[in-house]
N, C-alpha and C. Protein backbone atom coordinates (compact mmCIF):
# COMPACT_ATOMS: atom_id res chain seq x y z
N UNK A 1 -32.94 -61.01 -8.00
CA UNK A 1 -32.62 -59.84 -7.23
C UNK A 1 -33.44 -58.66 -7.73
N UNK A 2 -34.03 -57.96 -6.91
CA UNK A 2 -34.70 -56.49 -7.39
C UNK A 2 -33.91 -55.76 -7.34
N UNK A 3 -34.45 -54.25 -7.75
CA UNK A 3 -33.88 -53.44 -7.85
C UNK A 3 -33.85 -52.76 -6.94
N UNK A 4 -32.69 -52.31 -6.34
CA UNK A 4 -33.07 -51.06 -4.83
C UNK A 4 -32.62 -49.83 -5.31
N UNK A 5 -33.13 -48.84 -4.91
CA UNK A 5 -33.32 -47.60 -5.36
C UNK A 5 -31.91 -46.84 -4.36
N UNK A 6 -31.06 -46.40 -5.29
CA UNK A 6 -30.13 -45.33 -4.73
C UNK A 6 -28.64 -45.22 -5.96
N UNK A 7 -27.57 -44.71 -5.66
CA UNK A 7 -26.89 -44.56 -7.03
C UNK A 7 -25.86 -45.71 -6.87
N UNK A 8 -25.17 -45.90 -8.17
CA UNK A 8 -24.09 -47.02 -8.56
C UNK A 8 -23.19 -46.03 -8.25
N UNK A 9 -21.95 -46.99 -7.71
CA UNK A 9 -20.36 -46.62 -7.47
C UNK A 9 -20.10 -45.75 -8.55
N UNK A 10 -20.23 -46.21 -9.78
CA UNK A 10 -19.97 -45.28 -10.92
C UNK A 10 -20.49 -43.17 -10.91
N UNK A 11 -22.06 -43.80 -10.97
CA UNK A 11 -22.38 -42.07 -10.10
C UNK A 11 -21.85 -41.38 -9.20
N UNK A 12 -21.95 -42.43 -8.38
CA UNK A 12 -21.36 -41.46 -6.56
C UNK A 12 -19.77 -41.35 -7.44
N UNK A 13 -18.85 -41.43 -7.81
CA UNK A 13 -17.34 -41.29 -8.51
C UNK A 13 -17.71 -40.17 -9.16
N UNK A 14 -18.63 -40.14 -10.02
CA UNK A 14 -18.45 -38.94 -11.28
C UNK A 14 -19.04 -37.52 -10.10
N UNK A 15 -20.11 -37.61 -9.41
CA UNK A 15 -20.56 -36.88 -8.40
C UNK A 15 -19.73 -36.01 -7.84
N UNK A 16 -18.98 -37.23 -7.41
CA UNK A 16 -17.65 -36.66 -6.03
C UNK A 16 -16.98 -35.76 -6.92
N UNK A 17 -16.57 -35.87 -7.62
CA UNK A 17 -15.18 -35.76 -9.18
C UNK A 17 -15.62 -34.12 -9.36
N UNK A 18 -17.42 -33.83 -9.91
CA UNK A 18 -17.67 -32.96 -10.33
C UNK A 18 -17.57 -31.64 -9.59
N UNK A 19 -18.30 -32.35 -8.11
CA UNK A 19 -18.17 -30.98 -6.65
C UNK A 19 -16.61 -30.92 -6.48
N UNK A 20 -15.57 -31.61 -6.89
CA UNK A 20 -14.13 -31.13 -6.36
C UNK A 20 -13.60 -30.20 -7.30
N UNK A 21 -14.49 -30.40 -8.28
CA UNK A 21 -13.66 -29.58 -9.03
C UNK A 21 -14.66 -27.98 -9.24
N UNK A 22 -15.75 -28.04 -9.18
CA UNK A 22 -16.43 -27.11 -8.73
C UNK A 22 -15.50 -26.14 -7.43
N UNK A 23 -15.85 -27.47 -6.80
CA UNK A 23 -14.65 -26.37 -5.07
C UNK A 23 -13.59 -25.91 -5.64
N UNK A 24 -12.55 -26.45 -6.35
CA UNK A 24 -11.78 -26.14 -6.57
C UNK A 24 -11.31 -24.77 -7.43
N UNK A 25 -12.55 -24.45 -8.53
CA UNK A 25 -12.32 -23.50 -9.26
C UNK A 25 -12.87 -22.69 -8.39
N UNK A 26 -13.78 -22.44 -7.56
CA UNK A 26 -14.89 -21.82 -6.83
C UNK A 26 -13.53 -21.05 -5.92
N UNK A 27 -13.11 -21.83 -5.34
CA UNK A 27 -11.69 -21.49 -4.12
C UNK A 27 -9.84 -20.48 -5.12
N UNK A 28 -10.23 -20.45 -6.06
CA UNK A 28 -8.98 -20.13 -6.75
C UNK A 28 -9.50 -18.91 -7.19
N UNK A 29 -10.69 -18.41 -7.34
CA UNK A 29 -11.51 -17.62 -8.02
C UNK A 29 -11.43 -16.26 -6.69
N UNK A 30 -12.24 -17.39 -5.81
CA UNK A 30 -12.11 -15.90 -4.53
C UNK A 30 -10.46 -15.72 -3.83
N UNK A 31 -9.79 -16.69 -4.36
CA UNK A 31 -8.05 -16.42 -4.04
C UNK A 31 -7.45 -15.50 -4.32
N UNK A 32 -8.14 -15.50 -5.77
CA UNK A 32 -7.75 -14.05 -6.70
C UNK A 32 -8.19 -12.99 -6.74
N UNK A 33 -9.57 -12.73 -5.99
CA UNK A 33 -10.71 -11.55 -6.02
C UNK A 33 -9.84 -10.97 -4.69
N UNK A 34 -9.52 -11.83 -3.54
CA UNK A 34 -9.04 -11.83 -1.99
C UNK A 34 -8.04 -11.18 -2.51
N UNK A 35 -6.82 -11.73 -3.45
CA UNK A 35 -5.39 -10.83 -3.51
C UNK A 35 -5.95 -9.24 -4.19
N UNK A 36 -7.00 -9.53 -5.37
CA UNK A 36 -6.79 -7.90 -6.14
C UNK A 36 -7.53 -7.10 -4.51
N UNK A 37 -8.13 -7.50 -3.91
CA UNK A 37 -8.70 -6.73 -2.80
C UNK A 37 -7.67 -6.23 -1.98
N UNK A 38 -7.04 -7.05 -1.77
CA UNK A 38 -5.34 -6.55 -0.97
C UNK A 38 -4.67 -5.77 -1.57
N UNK A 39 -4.51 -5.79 -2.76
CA UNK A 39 -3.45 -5.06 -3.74
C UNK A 39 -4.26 -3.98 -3.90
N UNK A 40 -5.51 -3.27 -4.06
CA UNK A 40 -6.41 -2.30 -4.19
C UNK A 40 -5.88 -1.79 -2.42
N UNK A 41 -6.31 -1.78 -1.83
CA UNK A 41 -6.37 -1.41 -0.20
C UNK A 41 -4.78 -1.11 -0.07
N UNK A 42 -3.52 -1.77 -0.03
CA UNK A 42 -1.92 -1.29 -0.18
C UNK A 42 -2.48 -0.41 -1.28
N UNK A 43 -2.67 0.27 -2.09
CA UNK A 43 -2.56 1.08 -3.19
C UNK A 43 -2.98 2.43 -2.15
N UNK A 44 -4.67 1.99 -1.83
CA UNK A 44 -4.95 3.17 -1.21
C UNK A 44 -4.45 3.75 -0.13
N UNK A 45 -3.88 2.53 0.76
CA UNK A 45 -3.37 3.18 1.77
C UNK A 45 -2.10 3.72 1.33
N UNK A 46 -1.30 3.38 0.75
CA UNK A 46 -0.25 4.46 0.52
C UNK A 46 -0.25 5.97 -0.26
N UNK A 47 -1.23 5.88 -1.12
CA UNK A 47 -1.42 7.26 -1.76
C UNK A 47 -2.29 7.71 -0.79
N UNK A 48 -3.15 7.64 0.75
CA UNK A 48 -3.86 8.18 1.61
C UNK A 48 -2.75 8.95 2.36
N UNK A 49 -1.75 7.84 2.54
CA UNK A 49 -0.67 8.43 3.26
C UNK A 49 0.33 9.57 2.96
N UNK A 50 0.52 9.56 1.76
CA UNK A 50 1.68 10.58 0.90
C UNK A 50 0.29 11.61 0.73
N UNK A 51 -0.67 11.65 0.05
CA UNK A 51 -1.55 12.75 -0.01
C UNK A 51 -1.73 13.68 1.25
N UNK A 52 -2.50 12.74 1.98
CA UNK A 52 -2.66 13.30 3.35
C UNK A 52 -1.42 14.26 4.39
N UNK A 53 -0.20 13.71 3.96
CA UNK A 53 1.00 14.41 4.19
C UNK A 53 1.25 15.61 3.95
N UNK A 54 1.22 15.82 2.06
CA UNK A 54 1.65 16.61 1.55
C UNK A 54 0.65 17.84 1.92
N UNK A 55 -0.59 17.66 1.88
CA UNK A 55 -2.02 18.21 2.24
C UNK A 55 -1.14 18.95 3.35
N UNK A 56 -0.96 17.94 4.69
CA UNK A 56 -0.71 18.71 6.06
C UNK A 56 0.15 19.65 5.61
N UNK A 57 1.59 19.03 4.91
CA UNK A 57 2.61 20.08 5.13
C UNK A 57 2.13 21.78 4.19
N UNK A 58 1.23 21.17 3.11
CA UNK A 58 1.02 22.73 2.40
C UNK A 58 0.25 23.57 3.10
N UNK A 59 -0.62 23.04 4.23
CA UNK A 59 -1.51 24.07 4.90
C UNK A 59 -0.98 24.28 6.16
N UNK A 60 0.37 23.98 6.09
CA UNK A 60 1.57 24.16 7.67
C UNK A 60 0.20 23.82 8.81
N UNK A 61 -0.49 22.82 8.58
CA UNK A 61 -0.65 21.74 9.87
C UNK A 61 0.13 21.79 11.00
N UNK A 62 0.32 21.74 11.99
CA UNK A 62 1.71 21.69 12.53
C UNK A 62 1.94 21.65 14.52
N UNK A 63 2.26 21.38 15.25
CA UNK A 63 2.97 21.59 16.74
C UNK A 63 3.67 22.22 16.76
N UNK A 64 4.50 23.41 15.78
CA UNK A 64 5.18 24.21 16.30
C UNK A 64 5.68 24.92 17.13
N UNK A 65 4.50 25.29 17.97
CA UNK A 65 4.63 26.57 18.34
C UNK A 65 5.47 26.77 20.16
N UNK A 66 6.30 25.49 20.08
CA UNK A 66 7.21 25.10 20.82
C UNK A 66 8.66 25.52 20.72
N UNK A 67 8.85 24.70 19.07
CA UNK A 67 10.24 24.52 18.62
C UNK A 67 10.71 25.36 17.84
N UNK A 68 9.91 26.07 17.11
CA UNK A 68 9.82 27.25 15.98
C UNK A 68 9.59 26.62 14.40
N UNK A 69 9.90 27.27 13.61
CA UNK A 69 10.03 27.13 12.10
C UNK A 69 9.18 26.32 11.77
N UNK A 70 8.00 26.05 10.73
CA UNK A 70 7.69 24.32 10.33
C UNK A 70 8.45 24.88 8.86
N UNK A 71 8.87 23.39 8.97
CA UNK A 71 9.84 23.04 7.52
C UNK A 71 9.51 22.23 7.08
N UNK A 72 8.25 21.51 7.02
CA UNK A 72 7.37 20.37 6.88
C UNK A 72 7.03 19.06 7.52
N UNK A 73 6.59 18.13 6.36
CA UNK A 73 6.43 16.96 7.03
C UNK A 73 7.41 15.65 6.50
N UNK A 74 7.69 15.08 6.93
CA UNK A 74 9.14 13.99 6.57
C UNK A 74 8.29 12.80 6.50
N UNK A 75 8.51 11.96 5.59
CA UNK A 75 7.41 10.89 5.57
C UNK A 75 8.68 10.00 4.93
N UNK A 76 9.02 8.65 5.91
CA UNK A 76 9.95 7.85 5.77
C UNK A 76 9.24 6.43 5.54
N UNK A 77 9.37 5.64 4.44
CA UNK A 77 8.87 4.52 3.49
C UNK A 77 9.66 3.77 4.25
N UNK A 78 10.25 2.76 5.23
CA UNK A 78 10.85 1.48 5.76
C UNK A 78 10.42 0.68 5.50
N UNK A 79 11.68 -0.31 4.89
CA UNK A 79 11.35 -1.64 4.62
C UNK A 79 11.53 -2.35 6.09
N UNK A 80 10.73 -3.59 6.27
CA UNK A 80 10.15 -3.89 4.95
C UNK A 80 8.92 -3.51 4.95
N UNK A 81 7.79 -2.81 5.49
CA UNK A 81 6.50 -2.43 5.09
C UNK A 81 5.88 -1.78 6.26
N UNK A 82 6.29 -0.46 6.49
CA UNK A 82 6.46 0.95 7.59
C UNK A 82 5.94 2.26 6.44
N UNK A 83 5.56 2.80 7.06
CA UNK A 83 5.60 4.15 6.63
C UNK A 83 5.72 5.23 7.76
N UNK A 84 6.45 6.11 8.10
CA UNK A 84 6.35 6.97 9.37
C UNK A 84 6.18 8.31 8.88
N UNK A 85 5.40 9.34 9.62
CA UNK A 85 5.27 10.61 9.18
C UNK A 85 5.49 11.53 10.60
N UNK A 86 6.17 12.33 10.42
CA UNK A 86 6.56 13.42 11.39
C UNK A 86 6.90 14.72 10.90
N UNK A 87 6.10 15.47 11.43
CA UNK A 87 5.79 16.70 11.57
C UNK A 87 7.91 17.56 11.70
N UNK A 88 8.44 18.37 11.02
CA UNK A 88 9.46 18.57 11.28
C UNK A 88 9.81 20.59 11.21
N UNK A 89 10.03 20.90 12.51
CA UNK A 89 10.12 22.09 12.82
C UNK A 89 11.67 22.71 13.41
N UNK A 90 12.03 23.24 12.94
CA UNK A 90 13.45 23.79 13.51
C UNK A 90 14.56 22.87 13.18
N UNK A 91 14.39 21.50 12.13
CA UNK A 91 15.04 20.28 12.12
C UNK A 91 14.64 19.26 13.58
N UNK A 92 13.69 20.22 14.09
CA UNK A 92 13.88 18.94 15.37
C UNK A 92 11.99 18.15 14.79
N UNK A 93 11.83 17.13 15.31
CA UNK A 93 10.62 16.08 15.03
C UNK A 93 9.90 16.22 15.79
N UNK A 94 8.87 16.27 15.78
CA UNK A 94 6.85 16.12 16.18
C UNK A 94 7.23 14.56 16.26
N UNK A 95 5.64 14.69 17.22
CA UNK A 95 5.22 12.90 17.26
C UNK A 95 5.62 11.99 16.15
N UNK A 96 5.52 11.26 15.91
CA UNK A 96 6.00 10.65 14.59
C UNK A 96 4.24 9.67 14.29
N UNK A 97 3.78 9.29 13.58
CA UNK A 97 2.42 8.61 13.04
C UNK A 97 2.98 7.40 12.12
N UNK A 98 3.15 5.90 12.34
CA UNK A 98 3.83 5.13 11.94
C UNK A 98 2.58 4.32 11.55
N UNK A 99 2.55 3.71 10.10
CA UNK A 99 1.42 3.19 9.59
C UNK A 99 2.73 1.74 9.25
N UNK A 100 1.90 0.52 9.15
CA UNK A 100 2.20 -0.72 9.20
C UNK A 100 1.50 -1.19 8.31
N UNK A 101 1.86 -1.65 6.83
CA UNK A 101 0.93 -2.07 5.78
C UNK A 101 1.43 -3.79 6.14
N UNK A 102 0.58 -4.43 6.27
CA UNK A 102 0.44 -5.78 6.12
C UNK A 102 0.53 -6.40 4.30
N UNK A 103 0.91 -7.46 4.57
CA UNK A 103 1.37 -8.20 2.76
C UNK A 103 1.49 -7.73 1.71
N UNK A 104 2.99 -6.62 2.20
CA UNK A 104 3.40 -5.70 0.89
C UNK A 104 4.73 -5.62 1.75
N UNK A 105 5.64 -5.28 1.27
CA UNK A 105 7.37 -5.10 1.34
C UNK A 105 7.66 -3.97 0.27
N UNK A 106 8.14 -2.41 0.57
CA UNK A 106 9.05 -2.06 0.03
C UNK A 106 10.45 -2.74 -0.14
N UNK A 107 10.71 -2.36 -1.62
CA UNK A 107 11.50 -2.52 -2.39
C UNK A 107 13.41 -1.95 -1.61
N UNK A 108 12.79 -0.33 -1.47
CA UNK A 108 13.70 0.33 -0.45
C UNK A 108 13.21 0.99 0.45
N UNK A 109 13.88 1.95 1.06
CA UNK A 109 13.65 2.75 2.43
C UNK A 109 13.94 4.08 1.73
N UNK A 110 13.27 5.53 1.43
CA UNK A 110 13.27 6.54 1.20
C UNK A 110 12.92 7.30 2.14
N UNK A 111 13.46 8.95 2.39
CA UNK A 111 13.40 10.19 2.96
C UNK A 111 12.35 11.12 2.40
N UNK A 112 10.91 11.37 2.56
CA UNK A 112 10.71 12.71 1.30
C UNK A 112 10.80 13.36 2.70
N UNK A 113 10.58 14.83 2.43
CA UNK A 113 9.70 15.93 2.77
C UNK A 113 9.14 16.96 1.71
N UNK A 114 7.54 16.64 2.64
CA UNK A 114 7.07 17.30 1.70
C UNK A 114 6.51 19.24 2.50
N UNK A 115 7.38 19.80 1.72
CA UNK A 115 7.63 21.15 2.26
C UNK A 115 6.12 22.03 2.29
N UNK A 116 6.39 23.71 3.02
CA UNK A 116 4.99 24.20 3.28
C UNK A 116 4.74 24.88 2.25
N UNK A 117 3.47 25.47 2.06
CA UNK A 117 2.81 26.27 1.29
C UNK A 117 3.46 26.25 -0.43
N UNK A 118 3.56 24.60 -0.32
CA UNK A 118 3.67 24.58 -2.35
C UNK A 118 5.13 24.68 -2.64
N UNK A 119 5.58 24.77 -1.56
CA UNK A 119 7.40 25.09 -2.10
C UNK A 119 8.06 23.51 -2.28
N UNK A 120 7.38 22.43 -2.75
CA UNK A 120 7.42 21.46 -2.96
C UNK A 120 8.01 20.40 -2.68
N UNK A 121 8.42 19.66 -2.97
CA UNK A 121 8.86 18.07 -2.38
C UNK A 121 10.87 18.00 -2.44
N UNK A 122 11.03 17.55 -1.30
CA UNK A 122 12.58 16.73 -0.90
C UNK A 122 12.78 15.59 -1.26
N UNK A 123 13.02 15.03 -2.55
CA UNK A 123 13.77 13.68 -2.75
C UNK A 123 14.88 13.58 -2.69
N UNK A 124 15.80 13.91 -1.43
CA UNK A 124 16.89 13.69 -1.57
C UNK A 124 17.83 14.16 -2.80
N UNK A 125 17.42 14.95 -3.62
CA UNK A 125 18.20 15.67 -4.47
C UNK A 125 17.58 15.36 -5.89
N UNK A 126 16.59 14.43 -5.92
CA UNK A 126 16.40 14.11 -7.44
C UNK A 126 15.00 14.67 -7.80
N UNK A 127 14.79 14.59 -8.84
CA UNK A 127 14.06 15.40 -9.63
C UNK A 127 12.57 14.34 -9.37
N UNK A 128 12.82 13.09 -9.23
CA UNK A 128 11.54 11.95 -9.00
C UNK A 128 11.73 10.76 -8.21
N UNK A 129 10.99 10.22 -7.85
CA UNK A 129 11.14 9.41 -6.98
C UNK A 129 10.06 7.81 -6.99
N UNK A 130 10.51 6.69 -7.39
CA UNK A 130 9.48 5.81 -7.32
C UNK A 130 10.02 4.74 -6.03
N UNK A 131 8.42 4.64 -5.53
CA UNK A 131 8.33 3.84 -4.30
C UNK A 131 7.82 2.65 -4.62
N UNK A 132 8.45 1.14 -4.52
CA UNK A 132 8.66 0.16 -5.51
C UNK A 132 8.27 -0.44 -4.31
N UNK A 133 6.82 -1.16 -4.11
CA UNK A 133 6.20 -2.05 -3.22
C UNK A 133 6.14 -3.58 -3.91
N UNK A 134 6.56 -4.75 -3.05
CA UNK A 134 5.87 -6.18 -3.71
C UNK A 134 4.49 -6.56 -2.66
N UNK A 135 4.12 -7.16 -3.44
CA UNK A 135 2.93 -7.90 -2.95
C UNK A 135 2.40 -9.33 -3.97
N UNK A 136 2.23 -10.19 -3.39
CA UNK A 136 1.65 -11.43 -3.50
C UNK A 136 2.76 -11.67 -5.33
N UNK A 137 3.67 -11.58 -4.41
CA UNK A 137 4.95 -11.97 -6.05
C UNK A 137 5.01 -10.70 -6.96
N UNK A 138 4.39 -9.75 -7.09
CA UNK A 138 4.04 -8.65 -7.82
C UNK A 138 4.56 -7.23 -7.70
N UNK A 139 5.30 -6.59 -8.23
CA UNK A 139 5.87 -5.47 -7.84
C UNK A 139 4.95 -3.76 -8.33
N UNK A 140 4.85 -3.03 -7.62
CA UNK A 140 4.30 -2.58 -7.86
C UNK A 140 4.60 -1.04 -7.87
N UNK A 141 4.10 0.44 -8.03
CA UNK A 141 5.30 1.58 -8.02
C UNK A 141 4.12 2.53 -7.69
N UNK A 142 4.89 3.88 -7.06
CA UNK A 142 4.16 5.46 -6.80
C UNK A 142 4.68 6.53 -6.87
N UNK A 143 4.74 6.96 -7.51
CA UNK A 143 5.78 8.02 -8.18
C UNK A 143 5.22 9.47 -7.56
N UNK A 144 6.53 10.29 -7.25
CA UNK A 144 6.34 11.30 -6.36
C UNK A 144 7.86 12.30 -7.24
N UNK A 145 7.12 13.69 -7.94
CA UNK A 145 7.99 14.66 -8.23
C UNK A 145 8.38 15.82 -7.40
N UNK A 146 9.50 16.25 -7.59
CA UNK A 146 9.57 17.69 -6.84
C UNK A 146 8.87 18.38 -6.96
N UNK A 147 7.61 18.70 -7.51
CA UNK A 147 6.86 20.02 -7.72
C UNK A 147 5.57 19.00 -6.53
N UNK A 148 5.50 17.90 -6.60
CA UNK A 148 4.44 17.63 -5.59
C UNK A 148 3.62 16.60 -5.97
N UNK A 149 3.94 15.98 -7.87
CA UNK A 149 2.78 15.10 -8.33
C UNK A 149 3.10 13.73 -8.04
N UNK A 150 1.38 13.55 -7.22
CA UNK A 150 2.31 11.97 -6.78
C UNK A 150 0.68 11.00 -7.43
N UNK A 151 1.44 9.72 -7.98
CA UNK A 151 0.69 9.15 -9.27
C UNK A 151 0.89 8.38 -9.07
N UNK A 152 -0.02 6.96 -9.25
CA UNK A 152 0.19 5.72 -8.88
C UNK A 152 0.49 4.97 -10.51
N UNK A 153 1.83 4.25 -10.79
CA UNK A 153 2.03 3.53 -11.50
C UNK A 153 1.59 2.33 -11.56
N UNK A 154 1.22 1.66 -11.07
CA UNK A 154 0.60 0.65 -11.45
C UNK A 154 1.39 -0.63 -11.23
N UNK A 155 1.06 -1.90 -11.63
CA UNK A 155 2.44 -3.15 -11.60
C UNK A 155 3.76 -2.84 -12.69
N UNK A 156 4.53 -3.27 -11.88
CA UNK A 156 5.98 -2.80 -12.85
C UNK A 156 6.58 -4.20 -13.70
């Protein structure tokens, strides 16, 4: 018998063996790059959202000039993963701007307002406030004081 030129069962096995596991680390690698990319983007979009708020309500942004008074902007956190912002004048509500974060769940449902010209933030009576998001098993926090400082904590 000669020899014919191509690989033994043994090769083509170790071959196969080596690319699966190549794929395999290759695929777990961008699994994980894919989640911190998600978890980066929920980060920003929620501190875009509370910034951008507080911004409007200190430079009285506003539709007023209907209802009377601006008394700020009310920015309501719904679980499970809502954010709504409305403009609030006389106690009565502006349009409302409802943002929808995809693969993140608050923890709870909070009230701020964030009041005009620096006279600072409504937590419902407390002195601070953390907004406790999960994502991909991971909990995560954004901390918002009455004077206005709002700071991203990081995983909890």
């Amino acid at each position: 018998m000669q020899n014919q030129p191509g690989f033994s069962l043994v090769e083509l096995i170790v071959g196969v063996t080596i690319t699966a596991i190549l794929l395999t680390m290759g695929l777990s690698a961008y699994r994980q790059a894919q989640n911190r990319a998600y978890i980066q983007a929920a980060k920003e979009s929620i501190l875009e959202i509370l910034q951008s708020s507080q911004k409007q309500a200190y430079i009285g942004e506003n539709d007023c000039t209907d209802s009377g008074i601006f008394e700020g902007v009310e920015v309501r956190v719904q679980t499970p993963s809502s954010i709504s912002v409305l403009p609030k004048c006389a106690g009565v509500y502006g349009a409302s701007d409802t943002h929808t974060l995809s693969n993140l769940t608050f923890q709870s449902s909070h009230t701020i307002l964030f009041k005009p010209l620096g006279q600072g933030v409504g937590l419902g009576g407390t002195n601070s406030l953390d907004i406790i998001y999960q994502i991909y098993g991971n909990s995560y926090a954004v901390n918002i004081t009455a004077p206005g400082n709002i700071r991203y904590l990081g995983e909890q």
